[in-house]
N, C-alpha and C. Protein backbone atom coordinates (compact mmCIF):
# COMPACT_ATOMS: atom_id res chain seq x y z
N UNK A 1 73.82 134.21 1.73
CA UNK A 1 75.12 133.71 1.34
C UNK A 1 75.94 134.88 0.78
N UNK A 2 77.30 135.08 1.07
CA UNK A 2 78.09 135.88 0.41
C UNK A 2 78.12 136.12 -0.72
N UNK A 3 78.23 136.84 -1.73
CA UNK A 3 78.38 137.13 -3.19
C UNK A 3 79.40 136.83 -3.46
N UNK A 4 80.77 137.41 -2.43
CA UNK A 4 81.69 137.03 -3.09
C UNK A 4 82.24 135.46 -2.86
N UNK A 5 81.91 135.05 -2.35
CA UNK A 5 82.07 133.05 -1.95
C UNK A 5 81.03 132.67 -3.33
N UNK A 6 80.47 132.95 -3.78
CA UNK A 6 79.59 132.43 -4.57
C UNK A 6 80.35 132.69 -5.99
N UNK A 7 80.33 134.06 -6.28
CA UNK A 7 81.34 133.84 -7.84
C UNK A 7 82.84 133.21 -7.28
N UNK A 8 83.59 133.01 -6.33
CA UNK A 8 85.20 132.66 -6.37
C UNK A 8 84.59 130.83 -6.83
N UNK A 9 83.44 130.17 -5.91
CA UNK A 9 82.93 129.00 -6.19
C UNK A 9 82.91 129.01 -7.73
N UNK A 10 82.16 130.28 -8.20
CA UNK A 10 81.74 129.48 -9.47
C UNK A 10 82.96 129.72 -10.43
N UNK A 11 84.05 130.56 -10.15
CA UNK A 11 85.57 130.49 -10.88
C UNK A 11 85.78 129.69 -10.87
N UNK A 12 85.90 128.58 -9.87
CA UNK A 12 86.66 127.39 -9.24
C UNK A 12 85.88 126.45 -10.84
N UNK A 13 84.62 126.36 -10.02
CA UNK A 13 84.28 125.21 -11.06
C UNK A 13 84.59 125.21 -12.55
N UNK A 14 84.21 126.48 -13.10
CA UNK A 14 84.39 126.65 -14.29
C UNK A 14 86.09 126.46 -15.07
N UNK A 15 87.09 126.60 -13.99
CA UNK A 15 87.99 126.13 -14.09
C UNK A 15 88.69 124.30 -14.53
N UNK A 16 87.69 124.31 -13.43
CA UNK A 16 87.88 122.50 -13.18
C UNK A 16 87.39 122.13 -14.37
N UNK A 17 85.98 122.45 -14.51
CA UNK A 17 85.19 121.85 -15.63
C UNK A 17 86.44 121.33 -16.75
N UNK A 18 86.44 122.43 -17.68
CA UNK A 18 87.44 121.42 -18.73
C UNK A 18 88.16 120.08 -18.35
N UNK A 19 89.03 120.74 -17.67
CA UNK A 19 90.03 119.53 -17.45
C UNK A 19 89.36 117.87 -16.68
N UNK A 20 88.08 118.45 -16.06
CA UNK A 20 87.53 116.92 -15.87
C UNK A 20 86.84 116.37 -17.04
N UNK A 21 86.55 117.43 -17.82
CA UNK A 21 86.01 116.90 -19.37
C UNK A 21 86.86 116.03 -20.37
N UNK A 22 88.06 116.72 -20.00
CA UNK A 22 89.10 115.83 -21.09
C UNK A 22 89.94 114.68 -20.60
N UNK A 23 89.40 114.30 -19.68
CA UNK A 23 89.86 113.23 -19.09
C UNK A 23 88.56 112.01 -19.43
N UNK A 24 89.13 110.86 -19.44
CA UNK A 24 88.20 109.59 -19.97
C UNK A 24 87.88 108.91 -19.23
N UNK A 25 86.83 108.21 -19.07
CA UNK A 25 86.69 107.33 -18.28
C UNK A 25 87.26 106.06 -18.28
N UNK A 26 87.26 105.06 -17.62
CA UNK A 26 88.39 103.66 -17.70
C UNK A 26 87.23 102.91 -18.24
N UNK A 27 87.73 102.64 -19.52
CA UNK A 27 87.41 101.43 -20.64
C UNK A 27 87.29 100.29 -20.14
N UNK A 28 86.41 99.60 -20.00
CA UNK A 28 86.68 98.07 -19.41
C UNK A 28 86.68 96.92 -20.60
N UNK A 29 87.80 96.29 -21.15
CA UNK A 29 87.99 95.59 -22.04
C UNK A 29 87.28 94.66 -22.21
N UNK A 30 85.81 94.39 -21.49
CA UNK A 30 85.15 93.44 -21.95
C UNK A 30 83.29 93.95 -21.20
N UNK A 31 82.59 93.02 -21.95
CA UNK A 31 81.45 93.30 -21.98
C UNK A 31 80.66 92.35 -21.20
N UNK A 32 79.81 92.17 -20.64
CA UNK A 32 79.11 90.94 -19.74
C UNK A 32 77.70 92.01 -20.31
N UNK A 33 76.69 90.91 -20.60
CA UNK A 33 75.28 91.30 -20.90
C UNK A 33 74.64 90.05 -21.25
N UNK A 34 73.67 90.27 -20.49
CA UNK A 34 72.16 89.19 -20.82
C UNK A 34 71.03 89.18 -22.05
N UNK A 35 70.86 88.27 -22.37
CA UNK A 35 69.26 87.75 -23.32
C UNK A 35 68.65 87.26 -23.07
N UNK A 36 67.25 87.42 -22.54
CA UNK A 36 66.81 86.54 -22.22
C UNK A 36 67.30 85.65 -20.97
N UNK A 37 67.59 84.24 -21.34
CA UNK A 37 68.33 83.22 -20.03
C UNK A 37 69.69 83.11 -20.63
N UNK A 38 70.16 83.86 -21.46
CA UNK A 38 71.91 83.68 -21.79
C UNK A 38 72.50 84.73 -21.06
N UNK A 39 73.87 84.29 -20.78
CA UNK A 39 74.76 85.34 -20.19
C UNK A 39 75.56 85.47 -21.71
N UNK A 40 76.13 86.65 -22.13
CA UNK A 40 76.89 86.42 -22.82
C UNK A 40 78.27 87.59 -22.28
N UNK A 41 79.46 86.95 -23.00
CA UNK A 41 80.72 88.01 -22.65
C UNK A 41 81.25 87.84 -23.71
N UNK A 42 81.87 89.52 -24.17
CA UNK A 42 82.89 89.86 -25.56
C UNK A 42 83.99 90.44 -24.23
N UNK A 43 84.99 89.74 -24.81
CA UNK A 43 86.39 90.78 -24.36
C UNK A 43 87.06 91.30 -25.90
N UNK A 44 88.21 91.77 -25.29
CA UNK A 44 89.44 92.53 -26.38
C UNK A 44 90.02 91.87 -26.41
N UNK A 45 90.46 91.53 -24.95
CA UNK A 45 91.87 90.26 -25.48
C UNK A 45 91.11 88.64 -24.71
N UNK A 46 91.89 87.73 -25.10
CA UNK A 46 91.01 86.21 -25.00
C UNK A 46 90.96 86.37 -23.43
N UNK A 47 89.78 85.32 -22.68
CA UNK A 47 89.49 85.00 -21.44
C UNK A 47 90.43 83.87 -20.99
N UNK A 48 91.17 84.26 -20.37
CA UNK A 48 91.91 83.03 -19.52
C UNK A 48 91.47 82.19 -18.58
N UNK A 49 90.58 82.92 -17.49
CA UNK A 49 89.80 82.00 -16.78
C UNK A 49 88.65 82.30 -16.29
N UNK A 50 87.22 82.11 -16.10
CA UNK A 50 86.08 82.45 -15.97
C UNK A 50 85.31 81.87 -14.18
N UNK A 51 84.82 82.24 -13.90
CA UNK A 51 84.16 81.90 -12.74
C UNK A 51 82.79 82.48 -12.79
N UNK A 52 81.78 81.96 -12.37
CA UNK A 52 80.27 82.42 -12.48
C UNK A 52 79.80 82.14 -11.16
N UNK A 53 79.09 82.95 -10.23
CA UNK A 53 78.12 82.51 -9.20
C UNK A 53 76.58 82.74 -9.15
N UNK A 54 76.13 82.19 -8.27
CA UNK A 54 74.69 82.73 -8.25
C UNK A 54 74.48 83.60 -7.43
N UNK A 55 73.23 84.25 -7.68
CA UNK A 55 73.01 85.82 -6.50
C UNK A 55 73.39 85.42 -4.83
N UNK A 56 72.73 83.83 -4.95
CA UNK A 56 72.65 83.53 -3.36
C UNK A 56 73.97 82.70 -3.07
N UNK A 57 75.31 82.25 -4.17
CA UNK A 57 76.70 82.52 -3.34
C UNK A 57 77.03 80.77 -3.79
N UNK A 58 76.44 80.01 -4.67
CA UNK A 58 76.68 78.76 -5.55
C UNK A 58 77.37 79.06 -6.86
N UNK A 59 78.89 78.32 -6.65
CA UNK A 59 79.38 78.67 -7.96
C UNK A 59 78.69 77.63 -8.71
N UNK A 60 78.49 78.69 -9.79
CA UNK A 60 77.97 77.52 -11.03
C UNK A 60 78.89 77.36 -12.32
N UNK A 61 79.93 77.98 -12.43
CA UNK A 61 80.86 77.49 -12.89
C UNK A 61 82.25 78.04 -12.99
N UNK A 62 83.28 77.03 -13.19
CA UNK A 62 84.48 77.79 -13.22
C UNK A 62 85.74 76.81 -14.55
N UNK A 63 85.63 77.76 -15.44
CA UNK A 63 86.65 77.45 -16.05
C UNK A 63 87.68 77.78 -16.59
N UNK A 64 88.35 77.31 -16.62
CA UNK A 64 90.37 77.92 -16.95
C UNK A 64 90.70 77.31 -18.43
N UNK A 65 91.67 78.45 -18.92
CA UNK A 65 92.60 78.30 -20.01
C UNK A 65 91.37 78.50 -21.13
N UNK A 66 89.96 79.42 -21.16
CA UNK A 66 89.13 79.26 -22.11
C UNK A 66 90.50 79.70 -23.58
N UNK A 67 90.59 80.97 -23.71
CA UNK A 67 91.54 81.44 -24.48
C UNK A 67 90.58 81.94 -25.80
N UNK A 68 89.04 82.28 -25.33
CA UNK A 68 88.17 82.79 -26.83
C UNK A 68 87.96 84.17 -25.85
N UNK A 69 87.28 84.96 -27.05
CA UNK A 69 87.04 86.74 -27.40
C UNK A 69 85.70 86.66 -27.04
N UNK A 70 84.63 85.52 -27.32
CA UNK A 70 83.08 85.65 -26.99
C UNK A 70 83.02 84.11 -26.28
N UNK A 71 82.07 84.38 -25.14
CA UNK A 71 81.72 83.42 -24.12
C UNK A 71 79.97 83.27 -23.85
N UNK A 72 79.21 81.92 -24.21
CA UNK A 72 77.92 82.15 -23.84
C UNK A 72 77.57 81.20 -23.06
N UNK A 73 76.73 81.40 -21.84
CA UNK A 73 76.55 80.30 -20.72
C UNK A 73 74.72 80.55 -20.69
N UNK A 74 74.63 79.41 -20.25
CA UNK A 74 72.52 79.47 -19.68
C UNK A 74 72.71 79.01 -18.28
N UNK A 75 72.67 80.25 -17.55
CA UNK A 75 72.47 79.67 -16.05
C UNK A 75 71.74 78.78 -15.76
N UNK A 76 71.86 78.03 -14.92
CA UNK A 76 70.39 77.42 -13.87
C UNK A 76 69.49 78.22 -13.83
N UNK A 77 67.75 77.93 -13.53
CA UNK A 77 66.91 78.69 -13.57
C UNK A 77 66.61 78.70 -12.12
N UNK A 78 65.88 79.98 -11.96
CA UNK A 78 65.58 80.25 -10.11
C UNK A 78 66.75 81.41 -9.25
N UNK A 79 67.62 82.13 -10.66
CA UNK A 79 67.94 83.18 -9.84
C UNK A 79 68.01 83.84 -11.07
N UNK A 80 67.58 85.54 -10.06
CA UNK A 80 67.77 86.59 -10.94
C UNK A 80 68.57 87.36 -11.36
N UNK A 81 70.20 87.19 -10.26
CA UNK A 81 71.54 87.76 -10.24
C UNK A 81 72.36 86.74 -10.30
N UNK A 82 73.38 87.14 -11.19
CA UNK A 82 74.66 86.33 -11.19
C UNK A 82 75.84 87.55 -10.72
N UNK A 83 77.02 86.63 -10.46
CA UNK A 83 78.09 87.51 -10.11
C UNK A 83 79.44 86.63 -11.52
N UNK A 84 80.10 87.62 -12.10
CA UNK A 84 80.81 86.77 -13.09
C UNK A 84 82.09 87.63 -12.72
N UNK A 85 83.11 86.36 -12.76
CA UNK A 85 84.67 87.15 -12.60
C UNK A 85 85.52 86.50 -13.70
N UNK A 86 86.37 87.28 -14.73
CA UNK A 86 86.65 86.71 -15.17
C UNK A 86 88.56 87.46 -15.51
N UNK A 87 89.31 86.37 -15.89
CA UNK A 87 90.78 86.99 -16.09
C UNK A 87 90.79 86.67 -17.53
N UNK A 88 91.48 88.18 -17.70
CA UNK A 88 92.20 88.10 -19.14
C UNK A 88 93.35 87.46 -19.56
N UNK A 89 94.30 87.73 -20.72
CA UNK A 89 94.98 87.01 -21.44
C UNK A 89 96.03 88.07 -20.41
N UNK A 90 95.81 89.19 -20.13
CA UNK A 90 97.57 89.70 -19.62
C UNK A 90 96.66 90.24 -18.20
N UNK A 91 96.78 88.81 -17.97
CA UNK A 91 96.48 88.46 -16.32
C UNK A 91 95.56 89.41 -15.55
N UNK A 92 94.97 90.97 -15.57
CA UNK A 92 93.86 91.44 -15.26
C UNK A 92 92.86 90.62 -14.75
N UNK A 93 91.98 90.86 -13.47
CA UNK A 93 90.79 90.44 -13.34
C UNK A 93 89.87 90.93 -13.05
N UNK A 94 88.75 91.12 -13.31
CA UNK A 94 87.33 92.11 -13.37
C UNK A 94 86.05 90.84 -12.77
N UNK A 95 85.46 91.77 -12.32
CA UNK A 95 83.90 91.04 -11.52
C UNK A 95 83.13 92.24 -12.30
N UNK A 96 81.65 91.39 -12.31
CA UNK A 96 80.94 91.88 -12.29
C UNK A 96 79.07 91.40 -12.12
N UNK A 97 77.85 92.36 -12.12
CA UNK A 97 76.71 91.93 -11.27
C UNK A 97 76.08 91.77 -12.81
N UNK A 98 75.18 90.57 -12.89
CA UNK A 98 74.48 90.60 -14.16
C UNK A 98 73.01 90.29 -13.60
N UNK A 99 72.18 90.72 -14.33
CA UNK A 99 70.23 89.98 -14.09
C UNK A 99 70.19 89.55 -14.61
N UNK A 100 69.53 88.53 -15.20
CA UNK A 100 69.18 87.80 -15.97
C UNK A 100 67.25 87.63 -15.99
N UNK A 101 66.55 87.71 -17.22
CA UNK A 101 65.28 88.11 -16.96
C UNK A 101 64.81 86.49 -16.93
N UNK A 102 63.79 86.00 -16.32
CA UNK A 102 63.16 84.93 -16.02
C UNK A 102 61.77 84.96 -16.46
């Protein structure tokens, strides 16, 4: 390999480096995590509307206008993935994959 392709590479990076350092990653205003057989969710701002499925594609629930900061559900038993989507108070909507241990 060239020497000089190899230090202009490693200028480059060392350049970049900082500036990808001081940049943040995107905060996601709410939390989805399991216990055991509970799902639980914390947001920042209240849940407007919630939807839950199962790994294999059965909604198991969907509800609107919650308007709370913490949410706790007990799936059905017999799956190990859920899929949860839920909208915030300033209309945002986020999915996401949860396990749940059995």
């Amino acid at each position: 390999m060239n020497l000089k392709f190899v230090a202009a590479m490693l200028a480059v990076l060392l350049v970049l480096t900082p500036a990808a350092a001081q940049t943040q990653p995107n905060h996601k205003p709410y939390r989805v995590s399991a216990s055991g057989q509970k799902i639980f969710i914390r947001t920042d701002k209240p849940i407007r509307n919630l939807m839950v499925w199962s790994g294999s594609g059965h909604r198991i629930l969907e509800q609107k206008n919650i308007n709370l900061t913490n949410y706790q559900l007990t799936p059905p038993r017999g799956e190990k993935y859920f899929f949860v989507m839920l909208q915030l108070a300033d209309g945002k909507v986020y999915t996401e994959k949860i396990g749940v241990l059995r």
